[in-house]
C-alpha atoms as a PDB file:
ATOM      1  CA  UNK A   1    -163.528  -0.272 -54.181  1.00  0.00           C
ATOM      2  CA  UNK A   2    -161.819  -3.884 -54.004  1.00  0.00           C
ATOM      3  CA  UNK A   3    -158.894  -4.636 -56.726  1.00  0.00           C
ATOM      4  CA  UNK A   4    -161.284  -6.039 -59.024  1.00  0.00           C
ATOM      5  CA  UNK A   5    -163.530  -3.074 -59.704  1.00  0.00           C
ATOM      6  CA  UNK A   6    -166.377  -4.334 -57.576  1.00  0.00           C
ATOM      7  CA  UNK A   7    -167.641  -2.211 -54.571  1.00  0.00           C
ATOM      8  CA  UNK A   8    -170.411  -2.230 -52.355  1.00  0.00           C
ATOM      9  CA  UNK A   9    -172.601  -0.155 -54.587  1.00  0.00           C
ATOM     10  CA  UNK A  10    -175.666  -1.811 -53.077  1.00  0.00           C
ATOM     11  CA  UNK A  11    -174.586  -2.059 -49.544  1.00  0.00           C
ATOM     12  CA  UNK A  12    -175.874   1.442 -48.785  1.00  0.00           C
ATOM     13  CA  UNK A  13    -176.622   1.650 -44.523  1.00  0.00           C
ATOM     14  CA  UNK A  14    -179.689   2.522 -43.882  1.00  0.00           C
ATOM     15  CA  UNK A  15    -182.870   2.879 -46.368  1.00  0.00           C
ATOM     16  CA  UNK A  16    -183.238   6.473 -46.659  1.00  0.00           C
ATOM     17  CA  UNK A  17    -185.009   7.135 -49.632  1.00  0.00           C
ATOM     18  CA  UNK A  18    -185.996   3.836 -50.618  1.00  0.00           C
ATOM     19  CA  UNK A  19    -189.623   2.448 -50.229  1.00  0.00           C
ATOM     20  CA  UNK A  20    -190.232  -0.575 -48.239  1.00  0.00           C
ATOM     21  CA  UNK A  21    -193.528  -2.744 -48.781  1.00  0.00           C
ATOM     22  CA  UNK A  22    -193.949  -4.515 -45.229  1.00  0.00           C
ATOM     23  CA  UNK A  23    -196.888  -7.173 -44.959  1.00  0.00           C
ATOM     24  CA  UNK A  24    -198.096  -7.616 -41.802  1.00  0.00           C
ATOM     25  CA  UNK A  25    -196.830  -4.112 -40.757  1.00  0.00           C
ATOM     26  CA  UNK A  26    -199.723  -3.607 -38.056  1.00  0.00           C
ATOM     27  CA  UNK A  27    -197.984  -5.228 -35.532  1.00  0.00           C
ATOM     28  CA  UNK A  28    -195.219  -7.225 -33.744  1.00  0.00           C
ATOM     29  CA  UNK A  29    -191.997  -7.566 -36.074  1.00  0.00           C
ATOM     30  CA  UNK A  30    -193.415  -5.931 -38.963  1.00  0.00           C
ATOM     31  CA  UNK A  31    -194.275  -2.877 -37.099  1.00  0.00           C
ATOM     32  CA  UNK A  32    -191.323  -2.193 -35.621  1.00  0.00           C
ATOM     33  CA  UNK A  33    -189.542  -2.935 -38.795  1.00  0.00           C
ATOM     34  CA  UNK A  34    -191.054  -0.465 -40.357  1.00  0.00           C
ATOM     35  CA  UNK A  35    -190.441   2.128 -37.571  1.00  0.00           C
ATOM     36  CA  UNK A  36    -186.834   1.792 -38.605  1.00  0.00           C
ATOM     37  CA  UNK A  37    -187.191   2.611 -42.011  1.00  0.00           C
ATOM     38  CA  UNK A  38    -189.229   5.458 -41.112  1.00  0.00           C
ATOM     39  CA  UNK A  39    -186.416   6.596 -38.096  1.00  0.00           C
ATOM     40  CA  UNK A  40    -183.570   6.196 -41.289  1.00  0.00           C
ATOM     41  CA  UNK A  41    -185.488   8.012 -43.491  1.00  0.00           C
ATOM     42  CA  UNK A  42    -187.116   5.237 -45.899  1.00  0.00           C
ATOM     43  CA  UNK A  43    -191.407   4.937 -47.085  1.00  0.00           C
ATOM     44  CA  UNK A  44    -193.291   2.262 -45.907  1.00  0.00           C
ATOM     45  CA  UNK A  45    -196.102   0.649 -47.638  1.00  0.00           C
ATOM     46  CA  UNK A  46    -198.136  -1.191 -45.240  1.00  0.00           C
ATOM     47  CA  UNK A  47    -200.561  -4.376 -45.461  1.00  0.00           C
ATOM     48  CA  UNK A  48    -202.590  -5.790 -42.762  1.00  0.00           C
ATOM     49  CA  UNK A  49    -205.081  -8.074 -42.358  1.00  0.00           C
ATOM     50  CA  UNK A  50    -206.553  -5.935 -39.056  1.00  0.00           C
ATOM     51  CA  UNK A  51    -208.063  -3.105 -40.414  1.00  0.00           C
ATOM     52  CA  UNK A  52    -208.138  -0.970 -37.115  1.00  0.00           C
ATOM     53  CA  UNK A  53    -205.052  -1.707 -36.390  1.00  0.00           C
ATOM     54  CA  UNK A  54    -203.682  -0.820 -39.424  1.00  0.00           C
ATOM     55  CA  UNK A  55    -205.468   2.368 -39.140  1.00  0.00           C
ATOM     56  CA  UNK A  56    -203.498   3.440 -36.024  1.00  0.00           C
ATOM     57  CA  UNK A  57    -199.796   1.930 -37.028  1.00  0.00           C
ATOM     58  CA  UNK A  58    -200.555   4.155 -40.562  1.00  0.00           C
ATOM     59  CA  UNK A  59    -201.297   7.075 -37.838  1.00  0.00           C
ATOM     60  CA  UNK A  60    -198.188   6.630 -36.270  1.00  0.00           C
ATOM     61  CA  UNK A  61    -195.799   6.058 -39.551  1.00  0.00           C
ATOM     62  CA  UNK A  62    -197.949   7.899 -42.270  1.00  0.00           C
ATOM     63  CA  UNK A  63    -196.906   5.340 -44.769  1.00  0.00           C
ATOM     64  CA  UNK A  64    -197.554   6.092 -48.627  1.00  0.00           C
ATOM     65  CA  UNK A  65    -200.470   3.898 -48.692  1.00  0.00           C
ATOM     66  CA  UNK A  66    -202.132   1.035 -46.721  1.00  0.00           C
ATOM     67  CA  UNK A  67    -203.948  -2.367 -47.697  1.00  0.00           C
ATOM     68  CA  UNK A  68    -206.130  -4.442 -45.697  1.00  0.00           C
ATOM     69  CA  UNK A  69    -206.490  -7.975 -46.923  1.00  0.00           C
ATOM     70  CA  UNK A  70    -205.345 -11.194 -45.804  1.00  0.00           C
ATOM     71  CA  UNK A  71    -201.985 -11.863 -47.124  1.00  0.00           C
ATOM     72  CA  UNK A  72    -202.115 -15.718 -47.038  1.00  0.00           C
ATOM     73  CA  UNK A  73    -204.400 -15.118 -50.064  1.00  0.00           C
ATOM     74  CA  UNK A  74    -201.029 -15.396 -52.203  1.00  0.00           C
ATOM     75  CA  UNK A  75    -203.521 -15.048 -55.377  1.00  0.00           C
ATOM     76  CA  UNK A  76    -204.701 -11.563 -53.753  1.00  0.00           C
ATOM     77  CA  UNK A  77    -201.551 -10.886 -52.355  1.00  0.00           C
ATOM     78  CA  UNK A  78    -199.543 -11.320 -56.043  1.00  0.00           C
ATOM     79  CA  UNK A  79    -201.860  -8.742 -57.578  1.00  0.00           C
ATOM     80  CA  UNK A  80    -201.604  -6.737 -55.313  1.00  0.00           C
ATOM     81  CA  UNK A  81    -197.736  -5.861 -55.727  1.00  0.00           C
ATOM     82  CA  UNK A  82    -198.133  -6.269 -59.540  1.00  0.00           C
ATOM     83  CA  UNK A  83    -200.179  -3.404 -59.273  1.00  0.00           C
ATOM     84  CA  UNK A  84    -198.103  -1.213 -57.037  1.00  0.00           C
ATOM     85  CA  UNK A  85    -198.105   2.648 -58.757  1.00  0.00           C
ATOM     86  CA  UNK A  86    -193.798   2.787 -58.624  1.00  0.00           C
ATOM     87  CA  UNK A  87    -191.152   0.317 -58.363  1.00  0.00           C
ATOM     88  CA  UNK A  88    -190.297  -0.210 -54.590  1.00  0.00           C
ATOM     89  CA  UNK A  89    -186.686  -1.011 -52.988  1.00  0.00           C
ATOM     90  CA  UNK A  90    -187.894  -3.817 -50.860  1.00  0.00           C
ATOM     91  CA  UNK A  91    -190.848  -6.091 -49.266  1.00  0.00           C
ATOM     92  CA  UNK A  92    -190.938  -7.734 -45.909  1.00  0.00           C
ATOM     93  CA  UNK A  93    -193.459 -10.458 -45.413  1.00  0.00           C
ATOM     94  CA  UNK A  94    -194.585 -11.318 -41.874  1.00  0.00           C
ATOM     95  CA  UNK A  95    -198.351 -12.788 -42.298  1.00  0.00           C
ATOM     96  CA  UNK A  96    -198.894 -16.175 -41.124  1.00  0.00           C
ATOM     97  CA  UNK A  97    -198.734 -17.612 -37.667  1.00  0.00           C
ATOM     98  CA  UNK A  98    -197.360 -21.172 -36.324  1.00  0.00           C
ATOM     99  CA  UNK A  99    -199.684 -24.112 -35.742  1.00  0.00           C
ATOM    100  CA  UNK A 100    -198.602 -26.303 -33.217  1.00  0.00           C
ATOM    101  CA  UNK A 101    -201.417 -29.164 -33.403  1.00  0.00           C
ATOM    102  CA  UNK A 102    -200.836 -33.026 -32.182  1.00  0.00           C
ATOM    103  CA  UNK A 103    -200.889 -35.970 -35.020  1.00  0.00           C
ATOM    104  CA  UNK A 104    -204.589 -37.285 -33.533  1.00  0.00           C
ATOM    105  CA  UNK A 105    -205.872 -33.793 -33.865  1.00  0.00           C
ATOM    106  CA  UNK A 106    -204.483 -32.752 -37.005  1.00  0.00           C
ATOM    107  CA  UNK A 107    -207.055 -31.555 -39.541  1.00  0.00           C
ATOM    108  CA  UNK A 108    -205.969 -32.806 -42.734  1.00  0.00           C
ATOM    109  CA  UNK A 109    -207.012 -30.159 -45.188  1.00  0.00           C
ATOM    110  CA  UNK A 110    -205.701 -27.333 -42.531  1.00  0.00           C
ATOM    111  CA  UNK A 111    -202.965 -28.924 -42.195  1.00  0.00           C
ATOM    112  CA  UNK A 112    -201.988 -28.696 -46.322  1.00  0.00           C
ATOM    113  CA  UNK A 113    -203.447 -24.834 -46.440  1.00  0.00           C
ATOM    114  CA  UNK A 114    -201.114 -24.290 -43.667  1.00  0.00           C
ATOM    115  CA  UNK A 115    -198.455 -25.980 -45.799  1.00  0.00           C
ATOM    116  CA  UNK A 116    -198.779 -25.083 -49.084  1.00  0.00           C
ATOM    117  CA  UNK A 117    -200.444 -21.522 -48.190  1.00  0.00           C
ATOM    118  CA  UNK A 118    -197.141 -20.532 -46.882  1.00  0.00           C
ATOM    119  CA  UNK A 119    -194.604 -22.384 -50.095  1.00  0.00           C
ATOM    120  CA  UNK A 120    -197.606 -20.164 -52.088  1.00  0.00           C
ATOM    121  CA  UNK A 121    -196.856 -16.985 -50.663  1.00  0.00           C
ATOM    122  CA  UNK A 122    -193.265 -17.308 -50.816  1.00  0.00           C
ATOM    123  CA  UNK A 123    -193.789 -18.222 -54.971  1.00  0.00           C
ATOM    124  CA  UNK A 124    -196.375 -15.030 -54.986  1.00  0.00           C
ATOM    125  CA  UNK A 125    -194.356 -12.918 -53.608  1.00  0.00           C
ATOM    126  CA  UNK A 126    -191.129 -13.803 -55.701  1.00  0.00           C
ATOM    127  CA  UNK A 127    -192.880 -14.185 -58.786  1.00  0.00           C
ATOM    128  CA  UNK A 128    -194.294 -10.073 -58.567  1.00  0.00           C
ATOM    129  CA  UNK A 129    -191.252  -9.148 -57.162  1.00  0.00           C
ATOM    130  CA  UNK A 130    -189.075  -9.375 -60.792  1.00  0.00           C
ATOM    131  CA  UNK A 131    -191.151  -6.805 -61.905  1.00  0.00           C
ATOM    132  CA  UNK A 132    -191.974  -4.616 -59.085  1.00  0.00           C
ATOM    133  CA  UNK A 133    -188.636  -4.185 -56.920  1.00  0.00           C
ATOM    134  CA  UNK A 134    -185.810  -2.491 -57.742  1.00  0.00           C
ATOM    135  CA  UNK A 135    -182.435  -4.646 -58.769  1.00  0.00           C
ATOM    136  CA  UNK A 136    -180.481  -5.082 -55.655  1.00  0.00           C
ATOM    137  CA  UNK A 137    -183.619  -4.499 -53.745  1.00  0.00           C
ATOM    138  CA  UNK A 138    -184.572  -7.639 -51.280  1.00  0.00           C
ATOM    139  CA  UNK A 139    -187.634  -9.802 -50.534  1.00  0.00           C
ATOM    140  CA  UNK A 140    -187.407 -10.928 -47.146  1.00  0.00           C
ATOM    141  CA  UNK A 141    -189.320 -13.871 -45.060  1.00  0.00           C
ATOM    142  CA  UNK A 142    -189.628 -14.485 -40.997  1.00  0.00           C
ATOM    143  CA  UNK A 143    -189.373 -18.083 -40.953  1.00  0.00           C
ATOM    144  CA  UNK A 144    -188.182 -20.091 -37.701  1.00  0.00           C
ATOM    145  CA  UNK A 145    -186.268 -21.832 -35.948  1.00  0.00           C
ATOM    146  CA  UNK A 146    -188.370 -24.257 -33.677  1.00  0.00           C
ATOM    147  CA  UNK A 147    -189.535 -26.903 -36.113  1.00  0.00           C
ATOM    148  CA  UNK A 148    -186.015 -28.237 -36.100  1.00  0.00           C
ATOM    149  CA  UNK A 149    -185.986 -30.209 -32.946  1.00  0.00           C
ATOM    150  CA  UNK A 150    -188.622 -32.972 -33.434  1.00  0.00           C
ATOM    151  CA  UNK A 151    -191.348 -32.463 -30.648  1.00  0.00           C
ATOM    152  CA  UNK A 152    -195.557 -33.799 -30.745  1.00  0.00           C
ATOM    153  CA  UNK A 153    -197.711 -31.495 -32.201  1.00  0.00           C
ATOM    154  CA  UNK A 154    -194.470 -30.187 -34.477  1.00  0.00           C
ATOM    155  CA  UNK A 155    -195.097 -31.790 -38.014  1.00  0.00           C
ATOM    156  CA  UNK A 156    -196.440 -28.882 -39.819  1.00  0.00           C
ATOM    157  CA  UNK A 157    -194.147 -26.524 -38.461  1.00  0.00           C
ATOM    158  CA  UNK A 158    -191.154 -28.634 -38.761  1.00  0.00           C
ATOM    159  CA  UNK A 159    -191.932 -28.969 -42.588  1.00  0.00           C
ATOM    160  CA  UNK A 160    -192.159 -25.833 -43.085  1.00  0.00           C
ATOM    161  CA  UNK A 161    -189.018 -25.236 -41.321  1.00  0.00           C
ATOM    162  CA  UNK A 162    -187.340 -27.182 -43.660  1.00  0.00           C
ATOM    163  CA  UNK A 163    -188.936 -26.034 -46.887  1.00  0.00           C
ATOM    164  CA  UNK A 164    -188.198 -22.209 -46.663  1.00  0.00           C
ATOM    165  CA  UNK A 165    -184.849 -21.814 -46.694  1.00  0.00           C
ATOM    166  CA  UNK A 166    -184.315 -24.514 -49.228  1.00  0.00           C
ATOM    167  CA  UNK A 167    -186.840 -22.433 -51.032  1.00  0.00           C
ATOM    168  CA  UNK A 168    -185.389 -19.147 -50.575  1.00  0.00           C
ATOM    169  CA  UNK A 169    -182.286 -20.744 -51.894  1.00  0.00           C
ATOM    170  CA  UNK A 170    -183.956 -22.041 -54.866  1.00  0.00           C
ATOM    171  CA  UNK A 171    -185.756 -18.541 -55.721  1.00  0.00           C
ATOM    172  CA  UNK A 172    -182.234 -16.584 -55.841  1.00  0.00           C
ATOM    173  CA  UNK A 173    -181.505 -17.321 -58.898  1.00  0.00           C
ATOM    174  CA  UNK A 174    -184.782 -17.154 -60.508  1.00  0.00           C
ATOM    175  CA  UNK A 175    -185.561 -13.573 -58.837  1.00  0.00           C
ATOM    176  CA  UNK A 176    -181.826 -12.447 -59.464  1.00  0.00           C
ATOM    177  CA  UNK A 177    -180.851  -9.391 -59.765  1.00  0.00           C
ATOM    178  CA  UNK A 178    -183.495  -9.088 -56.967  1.00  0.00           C
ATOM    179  CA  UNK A 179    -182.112 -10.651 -53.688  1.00  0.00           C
ATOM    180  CA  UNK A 180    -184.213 -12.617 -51.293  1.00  0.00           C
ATOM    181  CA  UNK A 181    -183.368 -14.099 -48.009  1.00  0.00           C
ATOM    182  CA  UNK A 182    -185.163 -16.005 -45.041  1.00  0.00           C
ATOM    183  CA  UNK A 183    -184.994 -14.550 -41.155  1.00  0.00           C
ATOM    184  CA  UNK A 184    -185.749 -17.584 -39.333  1.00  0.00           C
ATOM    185  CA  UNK A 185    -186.406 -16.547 -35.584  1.00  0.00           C
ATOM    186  CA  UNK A 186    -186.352 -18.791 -32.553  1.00  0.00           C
ATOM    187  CA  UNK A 187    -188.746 -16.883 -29.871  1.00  0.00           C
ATOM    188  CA  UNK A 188    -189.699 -13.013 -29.695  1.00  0.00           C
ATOM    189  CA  UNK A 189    -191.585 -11.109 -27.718  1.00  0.00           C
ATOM    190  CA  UNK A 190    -194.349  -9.732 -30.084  1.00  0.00           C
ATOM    191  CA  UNK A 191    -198.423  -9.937 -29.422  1.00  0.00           C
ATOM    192  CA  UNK A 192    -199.020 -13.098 -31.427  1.00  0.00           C
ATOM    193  CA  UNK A 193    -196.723 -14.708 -28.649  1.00  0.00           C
ATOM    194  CA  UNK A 194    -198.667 -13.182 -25.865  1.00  0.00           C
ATOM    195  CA  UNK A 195    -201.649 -14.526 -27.581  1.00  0.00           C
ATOM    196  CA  UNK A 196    -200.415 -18.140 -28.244  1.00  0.00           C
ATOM    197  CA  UNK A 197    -199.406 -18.142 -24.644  1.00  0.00           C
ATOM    198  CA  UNK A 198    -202.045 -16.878 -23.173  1.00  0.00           C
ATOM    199  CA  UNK A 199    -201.522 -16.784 -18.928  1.00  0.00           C
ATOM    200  CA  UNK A 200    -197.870 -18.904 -19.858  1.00  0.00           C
ATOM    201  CA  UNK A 201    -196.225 -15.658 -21.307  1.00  0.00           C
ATOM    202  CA  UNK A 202    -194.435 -14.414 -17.970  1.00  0.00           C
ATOM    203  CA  UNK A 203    -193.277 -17.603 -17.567  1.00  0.00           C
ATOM    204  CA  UNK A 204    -191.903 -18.372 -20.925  1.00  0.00           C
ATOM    205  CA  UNK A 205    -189.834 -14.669 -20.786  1.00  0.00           C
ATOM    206  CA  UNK A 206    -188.293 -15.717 -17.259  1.00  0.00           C
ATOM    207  CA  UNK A 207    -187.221 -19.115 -18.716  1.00  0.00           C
ATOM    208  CA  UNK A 208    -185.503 -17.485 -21.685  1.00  0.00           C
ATOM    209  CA  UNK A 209    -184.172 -14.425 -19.348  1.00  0.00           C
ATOM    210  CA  UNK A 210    -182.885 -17.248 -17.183  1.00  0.00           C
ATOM    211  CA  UNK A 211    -181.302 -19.874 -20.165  1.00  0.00           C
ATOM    212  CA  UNK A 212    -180.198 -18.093 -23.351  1.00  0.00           C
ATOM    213  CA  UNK A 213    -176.797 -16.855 -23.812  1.00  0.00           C
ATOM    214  CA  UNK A 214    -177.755 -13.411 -24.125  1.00  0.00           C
ATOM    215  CA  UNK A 215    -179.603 -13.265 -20.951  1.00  0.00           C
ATOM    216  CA  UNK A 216    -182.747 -11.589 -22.167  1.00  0.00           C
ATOM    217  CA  UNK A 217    -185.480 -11.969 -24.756  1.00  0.00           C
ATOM    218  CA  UNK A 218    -185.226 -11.689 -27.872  1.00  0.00           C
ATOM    219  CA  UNK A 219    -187.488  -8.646 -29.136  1.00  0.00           C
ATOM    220  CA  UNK A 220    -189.531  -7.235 -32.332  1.00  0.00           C
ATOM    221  CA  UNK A 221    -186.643  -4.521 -32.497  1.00  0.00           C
ATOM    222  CA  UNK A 222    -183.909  -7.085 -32.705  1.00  0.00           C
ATOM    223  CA  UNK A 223    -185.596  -8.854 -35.563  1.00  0.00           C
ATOM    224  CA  UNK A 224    -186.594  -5.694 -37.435  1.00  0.00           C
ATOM    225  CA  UNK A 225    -182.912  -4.505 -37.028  1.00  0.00           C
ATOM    226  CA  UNK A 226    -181.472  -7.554 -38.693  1.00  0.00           C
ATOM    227  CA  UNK A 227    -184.274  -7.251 -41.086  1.00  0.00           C
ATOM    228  CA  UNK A 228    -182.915  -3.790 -42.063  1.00  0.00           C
ATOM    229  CA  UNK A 229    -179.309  -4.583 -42.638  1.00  0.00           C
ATOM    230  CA  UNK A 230    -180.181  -7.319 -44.546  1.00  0.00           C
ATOM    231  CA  UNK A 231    -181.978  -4.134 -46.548  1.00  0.00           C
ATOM    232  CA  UNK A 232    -178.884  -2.408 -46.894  1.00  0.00           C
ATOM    233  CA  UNK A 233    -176.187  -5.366 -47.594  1.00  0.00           C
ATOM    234  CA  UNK A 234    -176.797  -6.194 -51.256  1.00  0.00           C
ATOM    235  CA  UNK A 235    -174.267  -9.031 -50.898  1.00  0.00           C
ATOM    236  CA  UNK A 236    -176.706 -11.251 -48.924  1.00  0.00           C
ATOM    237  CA  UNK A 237    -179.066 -13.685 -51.462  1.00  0.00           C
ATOM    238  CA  UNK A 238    -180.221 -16.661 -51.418  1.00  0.00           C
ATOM    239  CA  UNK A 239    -179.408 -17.543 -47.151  1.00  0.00           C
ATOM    240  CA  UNK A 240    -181.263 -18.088 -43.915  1.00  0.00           C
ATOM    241  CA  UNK A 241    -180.020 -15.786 -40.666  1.00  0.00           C
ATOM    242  CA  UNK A 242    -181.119 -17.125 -37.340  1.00  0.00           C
ATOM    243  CA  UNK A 243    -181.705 -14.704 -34.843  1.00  0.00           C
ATOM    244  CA  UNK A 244    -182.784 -16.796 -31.504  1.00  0.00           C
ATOM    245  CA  UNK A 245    -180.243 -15.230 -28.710  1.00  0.00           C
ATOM    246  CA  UNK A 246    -178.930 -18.698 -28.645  1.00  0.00           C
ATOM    247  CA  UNK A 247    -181.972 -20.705 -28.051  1.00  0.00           C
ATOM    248  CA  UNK A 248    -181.231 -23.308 -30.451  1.00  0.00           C
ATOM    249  CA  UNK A 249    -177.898 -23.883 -27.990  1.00  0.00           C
ATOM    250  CA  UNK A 250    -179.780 -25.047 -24.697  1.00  0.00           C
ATOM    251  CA  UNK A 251    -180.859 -28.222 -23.805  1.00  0.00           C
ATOM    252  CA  UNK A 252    -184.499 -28.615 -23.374  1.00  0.00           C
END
């Protein structure tokens, strides 16, 4: 308890006991994000677009209940937390995937669903969450890092890069006593990087093992860990937490 009568009533370790919505929970950072809550004791509810995978990650976890709809429908995706049976502690929202696409080839009307779609789900997602999570319960994001060294075939992403955490900032105080925060995430080792890479992935890991600071790549479990604490620490609104073992420190 500090002098002032405030303590860390919110900041309570690990989610045991609390329910934890994760959207994209089939696979990659989701996944293993919600393999943590499970491990510390916490529910998962879990929405995929995939429905066989889903099937076999709700195998593994035995979640409360499972959806299967595509989650960059932020009209579907809105209704579907309003109408979540209980209050839950907590969502995590990993649906969507980077477009990397030149100027010349740039479809214009992709290019604003790609856009908007994402500001949409963010607004969904924060809208449904004042009524449907718990006060000092989080919504979380996986932004990234990437976008914010200007490259060809970047604009999109870049953009969006921008956008979300002066979004996520904007939405704290309209969600409050909800918390929300952004994990922006340089690369990580998950199977929508294997397939964006395609026959460049083992190349791409022994660059990274070889340049960044921490002399390894950065996984799904070091995401989903930092996704958890950020869970537990009811102090944290409103900010964007890089987790990129450093990339964002070497020179191209």
């Amino acid at each position: 308890m500090s002098a002032t009568g405030d303590g860390p009533e919110e900041t309570r370790g690990a989610p045991a006991g609390q329910t934890v919505v994760v959207v994209g929970g089939s696979a990659g950072i989701g996944l293993e994000t919600a393999r943590q809550v499970r491990a510390a004791g916490g529910d998962v509810v879990l929405v995929a677009r995939d429905p066989e995978r889903l099937a076999r990650a709700a195998d593994e976890l035995k979640p409360l209940s499972t959806a299967s709809f595509d989650a960059t429908d932020a009209v579907r995706l809105e209704h579907f937390l309003d109408t979540l049976p209980a209050p839950v502690d907590h969502v995590l929202v990993t649906a969507g995937s980077p477009a990397y696409t030149p100027l010349d080839e740039l479809d214009l009307a992709d290019a604003g669903r790609d856009f908007g779609g994402r500001i949409a789900m963010m607004l969904a997602v924060a809208r449904a969450g004042r009524g449907m999570v718990r006060p000092g319960g989080t919504l979380l994001f996986i932004g990234g890092t990437g976008g914010r060294r200007p490259a060809p075939g970047m604009a999109v992403m870049g953009a969006l890069t921008a956008a979300l955490p002066a979004l996520t900032a904007q939405l704290a105080l309209e969600v409050a006593p909800v918390r929300i925060n952004l994990i922006a995430a340089g690369f990580v080792d998950t199977p929508l990087s294997a397939a964006l890479l395609g026959d460049r992935l083992e190349a791409r890991r022994e660059e990274l093992r070889r340049t960044l600071p921490i002399g390894r790549v950065v996984g799904p479990a070091d995401v989903a860990a930092l996704a958890v604490h950020l869970m537990a620490n009811g102090a944290l609104t409103g900010a964007t937490y890089d987790i990129d073992g450093g990339q964002q420190l070497v020179a191209r």
